[in-house]
C-alpha atoms as a PDB file:
ATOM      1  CA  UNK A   1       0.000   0.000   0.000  1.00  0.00           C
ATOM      2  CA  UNK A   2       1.808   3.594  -0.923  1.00  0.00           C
ATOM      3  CA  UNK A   3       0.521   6.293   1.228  1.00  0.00           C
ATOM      4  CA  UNK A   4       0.851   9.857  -0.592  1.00  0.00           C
ATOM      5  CA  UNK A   5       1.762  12.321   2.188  1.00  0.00           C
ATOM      6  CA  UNK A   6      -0.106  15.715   2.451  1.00  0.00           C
ATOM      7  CA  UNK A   7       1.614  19.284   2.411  1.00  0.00           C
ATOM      8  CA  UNK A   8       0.105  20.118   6.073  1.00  0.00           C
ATOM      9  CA  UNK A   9       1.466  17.128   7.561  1.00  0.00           C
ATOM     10  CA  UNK A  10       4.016  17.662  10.035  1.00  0.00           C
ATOM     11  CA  UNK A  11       6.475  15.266   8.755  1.00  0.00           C
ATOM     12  CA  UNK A  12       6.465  16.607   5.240  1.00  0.00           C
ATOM     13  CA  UNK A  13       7.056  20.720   7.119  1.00  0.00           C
ATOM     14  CA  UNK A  14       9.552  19.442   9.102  1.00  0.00           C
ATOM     15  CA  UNK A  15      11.495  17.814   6.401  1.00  0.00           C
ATOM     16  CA  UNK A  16      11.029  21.067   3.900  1.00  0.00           C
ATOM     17  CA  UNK A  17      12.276  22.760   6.654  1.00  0.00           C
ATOM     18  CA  UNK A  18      15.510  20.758   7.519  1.00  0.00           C
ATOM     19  CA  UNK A  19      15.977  20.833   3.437  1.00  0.00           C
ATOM     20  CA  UNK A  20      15.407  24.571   2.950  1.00  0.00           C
ATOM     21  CA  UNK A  21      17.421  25.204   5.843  1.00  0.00           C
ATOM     22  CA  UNK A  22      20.633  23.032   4.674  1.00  0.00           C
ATOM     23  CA  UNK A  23      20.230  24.497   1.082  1.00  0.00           C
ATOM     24  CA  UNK A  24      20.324  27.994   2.416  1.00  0.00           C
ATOM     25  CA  UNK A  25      23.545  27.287   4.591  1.00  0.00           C
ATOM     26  CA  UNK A  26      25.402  25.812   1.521  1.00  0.00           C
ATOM     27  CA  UNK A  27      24.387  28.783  -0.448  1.00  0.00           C
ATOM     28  CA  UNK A  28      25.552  31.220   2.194  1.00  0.00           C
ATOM     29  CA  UNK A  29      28.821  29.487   2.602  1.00  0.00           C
ATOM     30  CA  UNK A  30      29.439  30.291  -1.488  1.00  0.00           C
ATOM     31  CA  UNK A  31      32.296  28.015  -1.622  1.00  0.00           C
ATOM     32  CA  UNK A  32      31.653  26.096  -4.251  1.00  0.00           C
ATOM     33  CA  UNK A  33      34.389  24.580  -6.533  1.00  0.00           C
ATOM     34  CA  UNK A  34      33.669  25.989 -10.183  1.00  0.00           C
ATOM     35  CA  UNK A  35      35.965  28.904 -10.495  1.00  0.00           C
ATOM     36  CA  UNK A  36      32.962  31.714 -10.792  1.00  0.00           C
ATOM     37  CA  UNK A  37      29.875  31.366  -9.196  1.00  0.00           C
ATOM     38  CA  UNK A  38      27.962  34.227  -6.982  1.00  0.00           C
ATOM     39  CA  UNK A  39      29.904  36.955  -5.716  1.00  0.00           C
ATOM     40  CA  UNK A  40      26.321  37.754  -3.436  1.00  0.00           C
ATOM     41  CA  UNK A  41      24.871  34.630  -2.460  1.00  0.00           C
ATOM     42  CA  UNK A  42      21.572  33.260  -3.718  1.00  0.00           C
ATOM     43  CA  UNK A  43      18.127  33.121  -1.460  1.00  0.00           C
ATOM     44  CA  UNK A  44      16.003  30.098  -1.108  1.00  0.00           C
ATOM     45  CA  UNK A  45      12.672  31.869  -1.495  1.00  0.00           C
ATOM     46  CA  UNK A  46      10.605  28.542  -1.058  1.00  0.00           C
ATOM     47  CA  UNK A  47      10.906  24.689  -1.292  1.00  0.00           C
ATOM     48  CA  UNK A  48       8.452  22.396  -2.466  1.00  0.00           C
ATOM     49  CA  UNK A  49       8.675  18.564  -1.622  1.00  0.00           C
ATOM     50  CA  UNK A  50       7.132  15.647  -4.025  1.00  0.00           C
ATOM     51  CA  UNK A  51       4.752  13.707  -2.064  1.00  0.00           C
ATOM     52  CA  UNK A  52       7.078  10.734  -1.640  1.00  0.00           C
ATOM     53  CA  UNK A  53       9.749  13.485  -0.051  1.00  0.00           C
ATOM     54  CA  UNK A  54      12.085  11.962  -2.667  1.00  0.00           C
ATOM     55  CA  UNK A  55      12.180  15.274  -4.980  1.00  0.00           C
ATOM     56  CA  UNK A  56      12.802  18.870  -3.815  1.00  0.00           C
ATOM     57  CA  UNK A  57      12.253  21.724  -5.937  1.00  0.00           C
ATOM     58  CA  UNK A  58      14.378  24.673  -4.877  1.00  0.00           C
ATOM     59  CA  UNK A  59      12.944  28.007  -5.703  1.00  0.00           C
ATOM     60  CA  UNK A  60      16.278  30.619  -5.308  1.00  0.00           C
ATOM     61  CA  UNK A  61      16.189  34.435  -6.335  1.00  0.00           C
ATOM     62  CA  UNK A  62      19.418  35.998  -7.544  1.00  0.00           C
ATOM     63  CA  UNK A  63      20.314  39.808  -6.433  1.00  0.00           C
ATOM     64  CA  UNK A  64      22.825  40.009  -9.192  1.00  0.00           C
ATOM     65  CA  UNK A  65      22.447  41.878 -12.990  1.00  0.00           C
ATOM     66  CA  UNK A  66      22.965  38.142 -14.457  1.00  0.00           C
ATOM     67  CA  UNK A  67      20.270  36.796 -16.260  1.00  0.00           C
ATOM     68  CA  UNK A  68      18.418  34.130 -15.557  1.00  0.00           C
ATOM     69  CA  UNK A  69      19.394  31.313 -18.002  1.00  0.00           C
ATOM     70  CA  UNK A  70      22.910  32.257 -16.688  1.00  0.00           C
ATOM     71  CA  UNK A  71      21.788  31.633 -13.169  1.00  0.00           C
ATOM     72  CA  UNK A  72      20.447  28.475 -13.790  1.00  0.00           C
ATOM     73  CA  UNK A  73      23.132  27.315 -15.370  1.00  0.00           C
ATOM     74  CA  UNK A  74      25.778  28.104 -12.773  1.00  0.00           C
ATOM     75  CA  UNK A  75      23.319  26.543 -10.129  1.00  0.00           C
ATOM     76  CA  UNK A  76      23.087  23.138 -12.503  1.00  0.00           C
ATOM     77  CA  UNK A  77      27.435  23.168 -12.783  1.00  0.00           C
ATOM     78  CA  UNK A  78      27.631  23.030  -9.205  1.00  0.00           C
ATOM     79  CA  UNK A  79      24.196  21.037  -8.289  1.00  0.00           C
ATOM     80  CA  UNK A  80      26.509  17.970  -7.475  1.00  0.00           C
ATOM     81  CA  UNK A  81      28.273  19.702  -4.574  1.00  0.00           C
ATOM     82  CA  UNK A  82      25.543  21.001  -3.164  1.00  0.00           C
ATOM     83  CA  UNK A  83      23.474  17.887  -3.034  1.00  0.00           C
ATOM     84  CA  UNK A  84      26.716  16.519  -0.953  1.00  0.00           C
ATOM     85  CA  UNK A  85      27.102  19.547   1.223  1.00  0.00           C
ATOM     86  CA  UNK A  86      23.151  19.215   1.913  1.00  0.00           C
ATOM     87  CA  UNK A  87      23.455  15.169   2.303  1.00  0.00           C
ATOM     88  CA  UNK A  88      26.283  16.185   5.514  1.00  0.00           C
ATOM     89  CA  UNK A  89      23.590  19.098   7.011  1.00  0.00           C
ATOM     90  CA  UNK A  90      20.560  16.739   7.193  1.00  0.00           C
ATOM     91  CA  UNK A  91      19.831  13.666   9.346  1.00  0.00           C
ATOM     92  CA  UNK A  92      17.115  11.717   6.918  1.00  0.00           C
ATOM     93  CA  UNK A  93      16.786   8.193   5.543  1.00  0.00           C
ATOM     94  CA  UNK A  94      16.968   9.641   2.413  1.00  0.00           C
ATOM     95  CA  UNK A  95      18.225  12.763   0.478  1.00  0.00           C
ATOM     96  CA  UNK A  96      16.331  13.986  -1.699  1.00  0.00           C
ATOM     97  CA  UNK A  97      16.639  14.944  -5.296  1.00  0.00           C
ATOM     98  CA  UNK A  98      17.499  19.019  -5.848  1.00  0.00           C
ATOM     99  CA  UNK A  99      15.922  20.352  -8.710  1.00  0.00           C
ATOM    100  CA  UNK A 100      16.466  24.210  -9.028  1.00  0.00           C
ATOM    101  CA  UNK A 101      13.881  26.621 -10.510  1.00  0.00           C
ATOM    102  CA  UNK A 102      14.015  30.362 -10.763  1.00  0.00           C
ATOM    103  CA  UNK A 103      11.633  32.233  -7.959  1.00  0.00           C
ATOM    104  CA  UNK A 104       9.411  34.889 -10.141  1.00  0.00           C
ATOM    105  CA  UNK A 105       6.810  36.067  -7.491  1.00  0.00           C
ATOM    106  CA  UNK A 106       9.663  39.107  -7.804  1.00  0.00           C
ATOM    107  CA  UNK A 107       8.096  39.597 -11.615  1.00  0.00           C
ATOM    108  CA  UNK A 108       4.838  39.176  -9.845  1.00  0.00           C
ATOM    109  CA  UNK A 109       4.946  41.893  -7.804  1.00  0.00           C
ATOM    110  CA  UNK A 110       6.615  44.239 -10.473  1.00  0.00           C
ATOM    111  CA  UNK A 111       3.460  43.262 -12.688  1.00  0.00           C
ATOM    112  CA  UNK A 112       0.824  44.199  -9.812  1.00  0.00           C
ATOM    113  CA  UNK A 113       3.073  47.426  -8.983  1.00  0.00           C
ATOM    114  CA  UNK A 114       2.953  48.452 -12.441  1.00  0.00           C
ATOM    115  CA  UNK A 115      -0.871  47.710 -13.016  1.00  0.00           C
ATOM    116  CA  UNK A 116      -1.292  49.727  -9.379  1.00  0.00           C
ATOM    117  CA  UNK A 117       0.557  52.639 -10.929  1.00  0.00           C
ATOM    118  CA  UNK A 118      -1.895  52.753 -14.044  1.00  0.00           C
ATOM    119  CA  UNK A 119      -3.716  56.377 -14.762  1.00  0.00           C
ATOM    120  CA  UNK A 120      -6.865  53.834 -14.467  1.00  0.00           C
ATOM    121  CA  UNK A 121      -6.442  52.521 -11.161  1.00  0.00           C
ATOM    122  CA  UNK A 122      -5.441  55.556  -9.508  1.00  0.00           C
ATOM    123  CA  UNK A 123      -8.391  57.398 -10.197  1.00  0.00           C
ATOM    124  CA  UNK A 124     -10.573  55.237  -9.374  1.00  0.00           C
ATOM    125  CA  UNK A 125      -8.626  55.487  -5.969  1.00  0.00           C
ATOM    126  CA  UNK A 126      -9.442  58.857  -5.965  1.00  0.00           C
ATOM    127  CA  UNK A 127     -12.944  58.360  -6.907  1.00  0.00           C
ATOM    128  CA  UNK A 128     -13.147  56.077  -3.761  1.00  0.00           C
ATOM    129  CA  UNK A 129     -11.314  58.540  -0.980  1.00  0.00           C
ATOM    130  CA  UNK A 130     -13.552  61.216  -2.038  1.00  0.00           C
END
């Protein structure tokens, strides 16, 4: 019988947690062997676990003027070594597999600033306060 774990269990926080946590450290440390990678460290923004806690999907945000192909691809170069790094940081049965994506809830907000700042919306603000 497989049981399918749900997102509010306690188990399945705790080990996002320990994960995002580890992730974070490695990230901070910026050591990582490939001769250029981050002069600012990157941010783990949020971490989503597969049901089975076998695949973790990093979501990291990048402060540099790099682009975001070029992020991804340094991240990919050195995924190896951080999956290690993260393996020593956790105590689990299992490690799970890393898979990087780009965080864009940054874009988000630009796009809901932007729409905020619209002639449209703003008078109707007006039209409200008065």
């Amino acid at each position: 019988m497989i049981l399918k774990i749900k997102k509010n269990n306690n188990r399945y926080l705790k080990v996002c947690e320990t994960i995002k946590k580890a992730v974070s450290e490695v990230l901070i440390r910026n050591d990582f062997p490939t001769a250029s990678f981050f002069k600012i460290p990157l941010s783990v923004i949020k971490l989503e676990m597969s049901p089975d806690l076998k695949i973790a999907y990093v979501y990291v945000s990048s402060y540099e003027k790099i682009s975001k192909e070029e992020v991804l691809d340094r991240i990919e170069r050195s995924k190896d070594f951080i999956a290690k790094e993260v393996v020593k940081l956790i105590e689990l049965k299992f490690s799970p597999k890393l898979i990087f994506r780009l965080d864009d809830s940054m874009d988000n907000f630009d796009k809901i600033n932007n729409l905020l700042m619209t002639d449209k919306v703003q008078n109707d603000l007006k039209k409200i306060s008065d």
